[in-house]
PDB file of N, CA and C in Angstrom:
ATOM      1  N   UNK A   1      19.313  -2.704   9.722  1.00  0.00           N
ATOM      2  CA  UNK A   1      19.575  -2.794   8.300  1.00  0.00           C
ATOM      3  C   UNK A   1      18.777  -3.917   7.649  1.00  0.00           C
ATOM      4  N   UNK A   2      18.521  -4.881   8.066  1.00  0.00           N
ATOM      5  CA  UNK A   2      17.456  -6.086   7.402  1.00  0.00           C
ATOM      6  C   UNK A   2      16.234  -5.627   7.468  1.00  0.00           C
ATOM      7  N   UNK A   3      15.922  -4.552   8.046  1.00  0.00           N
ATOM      8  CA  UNK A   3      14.684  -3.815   7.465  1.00  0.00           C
ATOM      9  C   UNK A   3      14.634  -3.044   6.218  1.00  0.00           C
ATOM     10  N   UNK A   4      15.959  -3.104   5.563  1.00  0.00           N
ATOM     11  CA  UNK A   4      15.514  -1.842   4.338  1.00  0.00           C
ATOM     12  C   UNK A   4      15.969  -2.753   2.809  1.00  0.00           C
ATOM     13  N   UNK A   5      14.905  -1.728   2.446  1.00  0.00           N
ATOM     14  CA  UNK A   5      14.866  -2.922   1.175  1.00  0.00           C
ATOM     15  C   UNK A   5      15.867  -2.162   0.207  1.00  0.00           C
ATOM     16  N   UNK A   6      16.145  -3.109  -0.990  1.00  0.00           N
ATOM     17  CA  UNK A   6      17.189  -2.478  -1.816  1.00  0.00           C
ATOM     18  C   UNK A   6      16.981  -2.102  -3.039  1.00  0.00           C
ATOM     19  N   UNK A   7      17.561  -1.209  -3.452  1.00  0.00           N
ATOM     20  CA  UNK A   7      17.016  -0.352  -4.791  1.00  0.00           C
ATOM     21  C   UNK A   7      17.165  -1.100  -5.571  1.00  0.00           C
ATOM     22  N   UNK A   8      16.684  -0.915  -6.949  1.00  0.00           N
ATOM     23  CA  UNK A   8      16.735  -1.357  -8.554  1.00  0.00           C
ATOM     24  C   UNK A   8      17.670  -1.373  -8.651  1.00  0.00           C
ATOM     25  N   UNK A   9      18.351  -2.347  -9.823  1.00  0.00           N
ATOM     26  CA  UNK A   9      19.207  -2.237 -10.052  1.00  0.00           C
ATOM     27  C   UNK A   9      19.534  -1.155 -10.931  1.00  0.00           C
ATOM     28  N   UNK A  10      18.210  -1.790 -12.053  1.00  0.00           N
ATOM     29  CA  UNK A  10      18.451  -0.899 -13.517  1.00  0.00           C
ATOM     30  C   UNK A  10      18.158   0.190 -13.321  1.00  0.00           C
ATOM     31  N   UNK A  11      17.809   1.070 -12.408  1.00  0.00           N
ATOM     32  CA  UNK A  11      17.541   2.279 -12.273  1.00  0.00           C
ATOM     33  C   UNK A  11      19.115   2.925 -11.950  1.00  0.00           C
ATOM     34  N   UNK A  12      19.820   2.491 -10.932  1.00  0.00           N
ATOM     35  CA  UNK A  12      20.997   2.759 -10.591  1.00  0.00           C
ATOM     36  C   UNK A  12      21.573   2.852 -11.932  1.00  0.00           C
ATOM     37  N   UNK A  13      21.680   1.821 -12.449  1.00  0.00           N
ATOM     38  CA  UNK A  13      22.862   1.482 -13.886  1.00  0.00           C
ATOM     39  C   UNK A  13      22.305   2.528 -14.537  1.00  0.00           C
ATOM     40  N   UNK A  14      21.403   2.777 -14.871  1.00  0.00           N
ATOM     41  CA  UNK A  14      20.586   3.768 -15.917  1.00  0.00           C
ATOM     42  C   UNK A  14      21.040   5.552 -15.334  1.00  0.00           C
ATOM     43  N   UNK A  15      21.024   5.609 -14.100  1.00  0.00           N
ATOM     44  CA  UNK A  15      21.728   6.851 -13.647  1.00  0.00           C
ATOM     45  C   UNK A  15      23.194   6.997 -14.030  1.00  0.00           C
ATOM     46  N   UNK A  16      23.954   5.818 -13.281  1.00  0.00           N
ATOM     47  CA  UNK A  16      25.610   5.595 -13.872  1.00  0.00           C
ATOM     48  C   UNK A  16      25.593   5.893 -15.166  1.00  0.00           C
ATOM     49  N   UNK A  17      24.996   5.300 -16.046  1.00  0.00           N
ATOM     50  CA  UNK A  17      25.134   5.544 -17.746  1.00  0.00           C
ATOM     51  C   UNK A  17      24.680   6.853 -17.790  1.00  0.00           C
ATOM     52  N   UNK A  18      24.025   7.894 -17.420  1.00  0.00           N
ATOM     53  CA  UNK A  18      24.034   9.282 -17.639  1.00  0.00           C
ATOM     54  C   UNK A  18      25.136   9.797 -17.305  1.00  0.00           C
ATOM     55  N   UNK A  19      25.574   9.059 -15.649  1.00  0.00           N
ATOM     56  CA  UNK A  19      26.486  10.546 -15.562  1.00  0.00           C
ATOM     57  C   UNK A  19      27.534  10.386 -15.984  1.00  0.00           C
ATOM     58  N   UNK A  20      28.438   8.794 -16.465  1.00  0.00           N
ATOM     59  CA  UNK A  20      29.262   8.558 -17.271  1.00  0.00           C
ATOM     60  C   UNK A  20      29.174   9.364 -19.137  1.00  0.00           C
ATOM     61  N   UNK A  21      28.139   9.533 -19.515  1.00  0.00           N
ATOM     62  CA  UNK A  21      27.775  10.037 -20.978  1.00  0.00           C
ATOM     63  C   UNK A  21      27.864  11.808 -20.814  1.00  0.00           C
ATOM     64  N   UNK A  22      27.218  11.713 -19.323  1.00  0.00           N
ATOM     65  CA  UNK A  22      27.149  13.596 -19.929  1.00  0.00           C
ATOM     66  C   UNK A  22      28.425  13.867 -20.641  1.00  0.00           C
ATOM     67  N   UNK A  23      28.050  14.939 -20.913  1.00  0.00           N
ATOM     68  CA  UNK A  23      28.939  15.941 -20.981  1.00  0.00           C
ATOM     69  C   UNK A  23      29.838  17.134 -19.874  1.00  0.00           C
ATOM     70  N   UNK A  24      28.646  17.715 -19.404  1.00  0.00           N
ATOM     71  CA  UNK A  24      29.008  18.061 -18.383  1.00  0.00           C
ATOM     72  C   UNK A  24      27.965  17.286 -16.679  1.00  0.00           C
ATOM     73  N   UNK A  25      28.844  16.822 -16.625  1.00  0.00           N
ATOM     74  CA  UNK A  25      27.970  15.638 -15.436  1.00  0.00           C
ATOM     75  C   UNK A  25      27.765  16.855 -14.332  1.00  0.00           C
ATOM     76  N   UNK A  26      27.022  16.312 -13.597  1.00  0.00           N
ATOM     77  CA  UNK A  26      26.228  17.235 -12.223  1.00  0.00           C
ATOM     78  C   UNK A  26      27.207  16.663 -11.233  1.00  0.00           C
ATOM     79  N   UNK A  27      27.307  17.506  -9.879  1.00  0.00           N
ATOM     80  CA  UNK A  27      27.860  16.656  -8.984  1.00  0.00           C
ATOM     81  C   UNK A  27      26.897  15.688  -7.985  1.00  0.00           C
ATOM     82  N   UNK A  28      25.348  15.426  -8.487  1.00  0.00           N
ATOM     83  CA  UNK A  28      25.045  14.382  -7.717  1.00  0.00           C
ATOM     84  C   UNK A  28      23.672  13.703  -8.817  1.00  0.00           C
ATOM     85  N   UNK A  29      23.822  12.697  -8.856  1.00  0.00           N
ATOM     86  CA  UNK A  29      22.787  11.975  -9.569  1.00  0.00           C
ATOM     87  C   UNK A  29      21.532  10.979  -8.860  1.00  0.00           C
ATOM     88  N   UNK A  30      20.641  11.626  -8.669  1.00  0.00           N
ATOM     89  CA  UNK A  30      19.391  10.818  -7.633  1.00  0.00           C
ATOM     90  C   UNK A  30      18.540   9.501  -8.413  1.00  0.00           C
ATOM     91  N   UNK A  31      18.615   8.267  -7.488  1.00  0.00           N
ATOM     92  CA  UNK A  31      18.507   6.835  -8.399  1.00  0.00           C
ATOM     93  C   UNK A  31      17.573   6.177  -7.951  1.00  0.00           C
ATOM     94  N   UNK A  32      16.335   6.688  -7.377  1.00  0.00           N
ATOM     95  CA  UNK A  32      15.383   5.688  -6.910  1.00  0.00           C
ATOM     96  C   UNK A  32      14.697   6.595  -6.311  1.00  0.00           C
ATOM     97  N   UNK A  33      13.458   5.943  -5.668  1.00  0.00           N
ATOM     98  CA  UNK A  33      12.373   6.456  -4.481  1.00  0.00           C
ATOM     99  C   UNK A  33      13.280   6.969  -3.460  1.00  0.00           C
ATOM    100  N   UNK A  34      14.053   5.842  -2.828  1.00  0.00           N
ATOM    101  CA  UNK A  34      15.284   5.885  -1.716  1.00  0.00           C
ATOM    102  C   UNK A  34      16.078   6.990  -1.682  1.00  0.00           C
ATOM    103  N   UNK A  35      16.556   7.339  -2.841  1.00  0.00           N
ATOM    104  CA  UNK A  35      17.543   8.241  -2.552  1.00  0.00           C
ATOM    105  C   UNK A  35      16.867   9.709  -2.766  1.00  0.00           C
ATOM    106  N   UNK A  36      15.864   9.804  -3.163  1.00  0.00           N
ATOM    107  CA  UNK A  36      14.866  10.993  -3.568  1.00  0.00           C
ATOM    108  C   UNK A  36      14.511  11.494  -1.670  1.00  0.00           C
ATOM    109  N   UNK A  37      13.980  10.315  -1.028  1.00  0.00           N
ATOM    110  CA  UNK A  37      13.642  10.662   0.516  1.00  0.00           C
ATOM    111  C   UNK A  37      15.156  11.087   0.842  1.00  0.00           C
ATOM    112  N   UNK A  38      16.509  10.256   0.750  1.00  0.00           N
ATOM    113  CA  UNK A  38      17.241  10.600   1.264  1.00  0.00           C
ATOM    114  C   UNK A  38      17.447  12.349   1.293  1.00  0.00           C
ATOM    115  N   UNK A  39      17.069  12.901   0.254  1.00  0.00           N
ATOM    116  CA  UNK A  39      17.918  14.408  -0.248  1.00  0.00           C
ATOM    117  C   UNK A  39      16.610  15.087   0.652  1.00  0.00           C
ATOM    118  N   UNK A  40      15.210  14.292   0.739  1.00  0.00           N
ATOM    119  CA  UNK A  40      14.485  15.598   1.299  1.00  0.00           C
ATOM    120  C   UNK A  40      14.817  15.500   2.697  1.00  0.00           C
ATOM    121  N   UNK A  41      15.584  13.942   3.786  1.00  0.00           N
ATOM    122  CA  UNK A  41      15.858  14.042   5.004  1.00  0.00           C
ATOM    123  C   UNK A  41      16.881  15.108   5.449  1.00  0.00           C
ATOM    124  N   UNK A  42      18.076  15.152   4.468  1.00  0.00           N
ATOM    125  CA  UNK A  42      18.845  15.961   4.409  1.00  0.00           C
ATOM    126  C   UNK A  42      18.882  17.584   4.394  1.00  0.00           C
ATOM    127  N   UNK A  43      17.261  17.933   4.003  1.00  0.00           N
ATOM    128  CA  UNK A  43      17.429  19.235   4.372  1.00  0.00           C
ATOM    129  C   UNK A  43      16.190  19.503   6.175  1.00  0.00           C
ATOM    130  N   UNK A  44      16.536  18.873   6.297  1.00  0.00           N
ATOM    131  CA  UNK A  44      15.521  18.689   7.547  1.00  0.00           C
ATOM    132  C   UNK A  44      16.452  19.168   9.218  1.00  0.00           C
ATOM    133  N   UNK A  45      16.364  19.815  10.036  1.00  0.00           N
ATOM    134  CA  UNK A  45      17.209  19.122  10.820  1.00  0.00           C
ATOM    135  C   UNK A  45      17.228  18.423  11.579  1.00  0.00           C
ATOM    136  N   UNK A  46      19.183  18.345  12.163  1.00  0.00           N
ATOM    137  CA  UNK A  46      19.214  17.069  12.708  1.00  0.00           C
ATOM    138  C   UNK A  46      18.369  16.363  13.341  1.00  0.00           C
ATOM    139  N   UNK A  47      18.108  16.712  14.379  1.00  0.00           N
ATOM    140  CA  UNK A  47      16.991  16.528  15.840  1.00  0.00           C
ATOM    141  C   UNK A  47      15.676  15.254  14.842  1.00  0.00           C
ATOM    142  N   UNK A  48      15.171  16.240  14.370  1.00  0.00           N
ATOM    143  CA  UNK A  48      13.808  15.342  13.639  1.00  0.00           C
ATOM    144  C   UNK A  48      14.368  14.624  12.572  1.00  0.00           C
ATOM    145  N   UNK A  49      15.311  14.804  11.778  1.00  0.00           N
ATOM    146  CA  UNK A  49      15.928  13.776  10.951  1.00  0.00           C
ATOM    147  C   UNK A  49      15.901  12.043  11.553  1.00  0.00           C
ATOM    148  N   UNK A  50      16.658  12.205  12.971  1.00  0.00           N
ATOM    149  CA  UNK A  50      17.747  11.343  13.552  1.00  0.00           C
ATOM    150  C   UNK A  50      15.984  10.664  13.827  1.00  0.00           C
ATOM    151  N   UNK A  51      15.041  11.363  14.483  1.00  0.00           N
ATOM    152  CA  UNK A  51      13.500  11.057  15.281  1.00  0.00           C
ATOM    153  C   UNK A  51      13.029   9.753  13.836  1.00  0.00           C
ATOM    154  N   UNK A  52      13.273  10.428  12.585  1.00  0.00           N
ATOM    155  CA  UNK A  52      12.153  10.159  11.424  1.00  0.00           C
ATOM    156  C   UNK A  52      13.148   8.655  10.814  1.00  0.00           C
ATOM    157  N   UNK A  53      13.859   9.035  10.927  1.00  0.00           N
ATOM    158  CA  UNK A  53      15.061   7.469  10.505  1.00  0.00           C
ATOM    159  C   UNK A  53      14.905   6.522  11.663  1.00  0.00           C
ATOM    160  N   UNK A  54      15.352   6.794  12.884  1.00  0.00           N
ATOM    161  CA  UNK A  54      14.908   5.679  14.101  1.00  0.00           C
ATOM    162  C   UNK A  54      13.587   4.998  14.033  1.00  0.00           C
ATOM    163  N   UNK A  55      12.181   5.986  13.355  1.00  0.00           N
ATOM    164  CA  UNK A  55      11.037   5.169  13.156  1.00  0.00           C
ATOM    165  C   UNK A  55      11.048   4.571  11.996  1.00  0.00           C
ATOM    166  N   UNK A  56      11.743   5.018  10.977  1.00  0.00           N
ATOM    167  CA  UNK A  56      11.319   4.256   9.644  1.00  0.00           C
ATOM    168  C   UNK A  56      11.920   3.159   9.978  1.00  0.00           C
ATOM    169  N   UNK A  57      12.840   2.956  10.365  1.00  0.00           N
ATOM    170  CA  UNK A  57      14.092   1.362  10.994  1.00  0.00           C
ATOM    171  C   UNK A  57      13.016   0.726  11.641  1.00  0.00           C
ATOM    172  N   UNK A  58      12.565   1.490  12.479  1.00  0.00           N
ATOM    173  CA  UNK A  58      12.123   0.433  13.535  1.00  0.00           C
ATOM    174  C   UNK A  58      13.091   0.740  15.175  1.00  0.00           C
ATOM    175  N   UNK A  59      13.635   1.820  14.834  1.00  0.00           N
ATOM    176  CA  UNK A  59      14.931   1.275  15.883  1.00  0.00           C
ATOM    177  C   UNK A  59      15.072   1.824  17.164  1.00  0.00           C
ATOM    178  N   UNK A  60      13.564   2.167  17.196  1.00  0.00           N
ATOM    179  CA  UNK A  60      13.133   2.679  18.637  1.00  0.00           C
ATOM    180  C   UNK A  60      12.089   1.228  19.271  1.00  0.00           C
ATOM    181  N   UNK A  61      11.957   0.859  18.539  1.00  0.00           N
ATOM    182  CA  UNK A  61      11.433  -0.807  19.240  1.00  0.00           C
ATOM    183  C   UNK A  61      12.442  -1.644  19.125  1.00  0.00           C
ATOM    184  N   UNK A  62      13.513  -1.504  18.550  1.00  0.00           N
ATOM    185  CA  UNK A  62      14.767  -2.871  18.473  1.00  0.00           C
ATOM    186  C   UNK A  62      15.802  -2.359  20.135  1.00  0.00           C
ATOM    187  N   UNK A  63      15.384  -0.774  20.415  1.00  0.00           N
ATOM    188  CA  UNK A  63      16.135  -0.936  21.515  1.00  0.00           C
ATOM    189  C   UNK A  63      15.478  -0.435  22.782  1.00  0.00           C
ATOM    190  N   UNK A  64      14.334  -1.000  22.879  1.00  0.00           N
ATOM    191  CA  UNK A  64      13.090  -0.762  23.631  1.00  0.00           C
ATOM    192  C   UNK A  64      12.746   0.361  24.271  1.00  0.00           C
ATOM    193  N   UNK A  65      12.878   1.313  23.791  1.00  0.00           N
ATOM    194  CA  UNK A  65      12.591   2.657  23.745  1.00  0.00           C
ATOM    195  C   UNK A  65      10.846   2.569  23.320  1.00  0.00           C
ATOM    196  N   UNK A  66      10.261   3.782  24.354  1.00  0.00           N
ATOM    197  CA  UNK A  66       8.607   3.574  23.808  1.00  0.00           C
ATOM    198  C   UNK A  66       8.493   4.100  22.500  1.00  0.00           C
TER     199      UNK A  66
END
């Protein structure tokens, strides 16, 4: 986790203030670069998901895995 950096703020707040205003709000509101990768990991599967997150971490060298 001290590898990942943290989103905007004002981008977040700026999403919250939409989906608080809609009218008819969506059931999911996307708030950054971050959460944009998150939705495309999510349609991926598991297997290469779990592969593509362990490298972006790092967390195949934090547990000395080649």
């Amino acid at each position: 986790m001290e590898k990942q950096r943290l989103g905007n703020v004002e981008t977040v707040s700026k999403a919250i203030l939409r989906a608080a205003e809609a009218t008819r709000p969506k059931n999911l509101y996307i708030a950054g670069a971050d959460a944009r990768m998150a939705g495309v990991l999510a349609r991926f599967p598991a297997g290469l998901r779990d592969r593509l997150i362990t490298r972006m971490f790092g967390l195949n060298q934090a547990a000395g895995a080649p």
